[in-house]
C-alpha atoms as a PDB file:
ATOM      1  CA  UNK A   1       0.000   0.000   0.000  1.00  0.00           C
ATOM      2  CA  UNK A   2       1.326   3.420  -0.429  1.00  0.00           C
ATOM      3  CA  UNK A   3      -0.244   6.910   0.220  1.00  0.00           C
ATOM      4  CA  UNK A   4      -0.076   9.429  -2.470  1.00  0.00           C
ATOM      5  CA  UNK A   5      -1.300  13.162  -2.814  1.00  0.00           C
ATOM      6  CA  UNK A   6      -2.459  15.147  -5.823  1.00  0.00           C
ATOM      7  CA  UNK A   7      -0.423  18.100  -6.386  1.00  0.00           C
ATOM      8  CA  UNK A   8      -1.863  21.283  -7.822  1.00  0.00           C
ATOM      9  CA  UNK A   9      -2.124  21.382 -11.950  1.00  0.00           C
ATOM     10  CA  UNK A  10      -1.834  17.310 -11.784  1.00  0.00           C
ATOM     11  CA  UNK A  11      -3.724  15.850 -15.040  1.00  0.00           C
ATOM     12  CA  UNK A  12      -5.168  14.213 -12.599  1.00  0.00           C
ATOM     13  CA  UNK A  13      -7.638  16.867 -11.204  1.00  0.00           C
ATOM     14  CA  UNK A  14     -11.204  16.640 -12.300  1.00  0.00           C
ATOM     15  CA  UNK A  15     -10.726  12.813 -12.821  1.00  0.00           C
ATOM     16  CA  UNK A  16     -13.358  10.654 -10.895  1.00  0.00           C
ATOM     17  CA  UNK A  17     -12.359   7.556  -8.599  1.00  0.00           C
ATOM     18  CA  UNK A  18     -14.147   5.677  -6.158  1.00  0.00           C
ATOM     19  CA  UNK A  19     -12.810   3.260  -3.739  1.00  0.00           C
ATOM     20  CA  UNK A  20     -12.555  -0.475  -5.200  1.00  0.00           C
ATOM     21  CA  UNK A  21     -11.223   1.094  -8.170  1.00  0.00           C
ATOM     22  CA  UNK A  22      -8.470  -0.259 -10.462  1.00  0.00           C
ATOM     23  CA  UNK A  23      -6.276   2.287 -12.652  1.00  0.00           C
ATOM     24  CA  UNK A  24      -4.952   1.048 -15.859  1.00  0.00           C
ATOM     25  CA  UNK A  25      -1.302   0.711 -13.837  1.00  0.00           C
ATOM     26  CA  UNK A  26      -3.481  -2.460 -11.885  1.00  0.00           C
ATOM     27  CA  UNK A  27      -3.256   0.260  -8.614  1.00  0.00           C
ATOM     28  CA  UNK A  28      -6.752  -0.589  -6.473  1.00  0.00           C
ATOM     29  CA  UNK A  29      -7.835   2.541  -5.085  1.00  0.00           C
ATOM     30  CA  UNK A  30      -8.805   2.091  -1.136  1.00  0.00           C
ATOM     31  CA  UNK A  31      -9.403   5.119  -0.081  1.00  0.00           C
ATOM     32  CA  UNK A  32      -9.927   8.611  -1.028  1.00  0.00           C
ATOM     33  CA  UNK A  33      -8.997  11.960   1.533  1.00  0.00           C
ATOM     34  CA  UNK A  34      -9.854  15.609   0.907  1.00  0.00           C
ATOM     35  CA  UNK A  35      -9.373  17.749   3.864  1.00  0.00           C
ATOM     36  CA  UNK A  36      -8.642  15.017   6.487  1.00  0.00           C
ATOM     37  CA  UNK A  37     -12.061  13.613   5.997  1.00  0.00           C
ATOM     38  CA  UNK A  38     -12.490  10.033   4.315  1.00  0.00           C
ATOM     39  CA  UNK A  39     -14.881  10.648   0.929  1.00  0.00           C
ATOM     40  CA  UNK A  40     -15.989   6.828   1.734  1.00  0.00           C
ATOM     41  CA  UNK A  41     -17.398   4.539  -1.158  1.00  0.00           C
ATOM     42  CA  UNK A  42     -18.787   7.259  -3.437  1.00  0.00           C
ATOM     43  CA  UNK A  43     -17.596   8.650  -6.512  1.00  0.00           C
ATOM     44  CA  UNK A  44     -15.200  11.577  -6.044  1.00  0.00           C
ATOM     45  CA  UNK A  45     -13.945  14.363  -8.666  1.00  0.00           C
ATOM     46  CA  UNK A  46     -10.074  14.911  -7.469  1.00  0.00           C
ATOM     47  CA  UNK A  47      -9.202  17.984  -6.485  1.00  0.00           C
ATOM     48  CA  UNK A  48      -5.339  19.575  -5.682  1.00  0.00           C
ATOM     49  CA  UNK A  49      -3.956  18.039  -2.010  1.00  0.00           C
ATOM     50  CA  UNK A  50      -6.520  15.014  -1.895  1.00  0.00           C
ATOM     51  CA  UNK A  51      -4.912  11.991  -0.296  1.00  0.00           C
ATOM     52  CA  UNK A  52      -5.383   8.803  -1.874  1.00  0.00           C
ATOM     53  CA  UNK A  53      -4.424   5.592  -0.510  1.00  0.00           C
ATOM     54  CA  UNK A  54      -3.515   2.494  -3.245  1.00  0.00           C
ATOM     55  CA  UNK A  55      -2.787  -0.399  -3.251  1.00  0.00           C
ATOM     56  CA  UNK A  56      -1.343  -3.138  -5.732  1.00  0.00           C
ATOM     57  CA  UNK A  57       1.898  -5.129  -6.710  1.00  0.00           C
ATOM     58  CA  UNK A  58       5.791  -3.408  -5.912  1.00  0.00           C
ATOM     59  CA  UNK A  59       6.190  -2.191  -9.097  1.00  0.00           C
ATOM     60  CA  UNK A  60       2.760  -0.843  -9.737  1.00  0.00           C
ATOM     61  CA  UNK A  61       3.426   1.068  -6.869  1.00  0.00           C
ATOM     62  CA  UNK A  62       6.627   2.082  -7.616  1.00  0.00           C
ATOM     63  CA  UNK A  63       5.773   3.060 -11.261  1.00  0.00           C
ATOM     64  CA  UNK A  64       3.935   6.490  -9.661  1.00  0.00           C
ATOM     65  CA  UNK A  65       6.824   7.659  -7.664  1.00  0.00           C
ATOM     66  CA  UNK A  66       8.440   8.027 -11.058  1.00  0.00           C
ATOM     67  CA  UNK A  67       5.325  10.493 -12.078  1.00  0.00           C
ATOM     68  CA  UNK A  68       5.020  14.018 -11.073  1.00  0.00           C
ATOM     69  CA  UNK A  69       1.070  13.130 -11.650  1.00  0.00           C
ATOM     70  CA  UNK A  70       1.338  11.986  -7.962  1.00  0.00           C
ATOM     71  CA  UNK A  71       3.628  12.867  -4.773  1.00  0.00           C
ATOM     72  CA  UNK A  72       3.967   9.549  -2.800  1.00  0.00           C
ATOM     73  CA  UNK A  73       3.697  10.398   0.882  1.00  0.00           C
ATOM     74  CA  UNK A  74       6.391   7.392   2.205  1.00  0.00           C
ATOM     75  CA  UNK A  75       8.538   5.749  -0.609  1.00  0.00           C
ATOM     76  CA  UNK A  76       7.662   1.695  -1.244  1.00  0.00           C
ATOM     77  CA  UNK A  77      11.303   1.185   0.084  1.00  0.00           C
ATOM     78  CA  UNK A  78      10.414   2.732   2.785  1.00  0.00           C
ATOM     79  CA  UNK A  79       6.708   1.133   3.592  1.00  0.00           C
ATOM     80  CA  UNK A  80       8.652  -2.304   2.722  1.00  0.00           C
ATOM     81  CA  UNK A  81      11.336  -2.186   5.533  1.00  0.00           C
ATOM     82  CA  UNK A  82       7.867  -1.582   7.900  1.00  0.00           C
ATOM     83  CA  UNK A  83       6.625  -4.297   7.278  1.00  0.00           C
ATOM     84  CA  UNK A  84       5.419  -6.363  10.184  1.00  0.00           C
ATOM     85  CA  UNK A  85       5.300 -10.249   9.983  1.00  0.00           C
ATOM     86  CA  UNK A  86       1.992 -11.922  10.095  1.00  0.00           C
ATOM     87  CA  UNK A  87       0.702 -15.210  10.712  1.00  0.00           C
ATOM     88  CA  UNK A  88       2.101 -18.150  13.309  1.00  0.00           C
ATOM     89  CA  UNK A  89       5.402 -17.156  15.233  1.00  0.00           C
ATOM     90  CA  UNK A  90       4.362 -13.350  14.552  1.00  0.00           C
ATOM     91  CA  UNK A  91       4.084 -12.479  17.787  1.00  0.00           C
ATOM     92  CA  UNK A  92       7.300 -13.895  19.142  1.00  0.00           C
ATOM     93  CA  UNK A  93       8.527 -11.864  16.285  1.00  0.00           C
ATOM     94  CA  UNK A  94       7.506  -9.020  17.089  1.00  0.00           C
ATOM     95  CA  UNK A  95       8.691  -9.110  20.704  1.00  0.00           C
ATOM     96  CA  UNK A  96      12.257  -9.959  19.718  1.00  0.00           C
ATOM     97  CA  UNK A  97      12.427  -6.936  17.205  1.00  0.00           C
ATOM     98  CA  UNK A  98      11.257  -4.383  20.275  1.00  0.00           C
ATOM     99  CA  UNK A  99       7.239  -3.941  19.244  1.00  0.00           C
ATOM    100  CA  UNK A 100       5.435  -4.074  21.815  1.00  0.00           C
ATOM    101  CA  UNK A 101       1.482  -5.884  21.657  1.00  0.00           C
ATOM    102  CA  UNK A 102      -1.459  -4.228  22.121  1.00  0.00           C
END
């Protein structure tokens, strides 16, 4: 998953996405921000600063880093390395790396 924001005089202004859906670049959109405020499932018309958060393969995700369409909020390198393992052993895992549960 990565977050990315819409910069001002991005092509990407007046386009229309909704949550659940897929760009050409097989990116699912989750989640769409304007203001702080989640737009939730319906159809929104982007606007300059809105927050979007995607989701899809590595390199799909990398690909818009390499856009000035987009500014990605934390690099995939970066959102990779934070990755927290999942599934049986995870929690004796996590307690050897220094996370704490909750």
């Amino acid at each position: 998953m990565v977050e990315v924001v819409v910069p001002p005089r991005s092509p990407l202004v007046g386009e229309t996405v909704f949550p659940g859906m897929l760009r050409a670049s097989d990116l699912g959109i989750l989640a769409v921000r304007r203001r702080g405020r989640d737009r939730g499932n319906r159809p929104t018309e982007l606007a300059e600063d809105d927050t979007l958060l995607l989701r899809g393969s590595w390199p799909a995700i990398e690909s818009p880093a390499d856009h000035r369409d987009i500014l990605v909020v934390d690099s995939p390198d970066l959102v990779r390395h934070r990755a927290v393992p999942l599934g049986p052993g995870a929690a004796s895992s996590s307690r050897s790396s220094g996370a704490s549960e909750g």
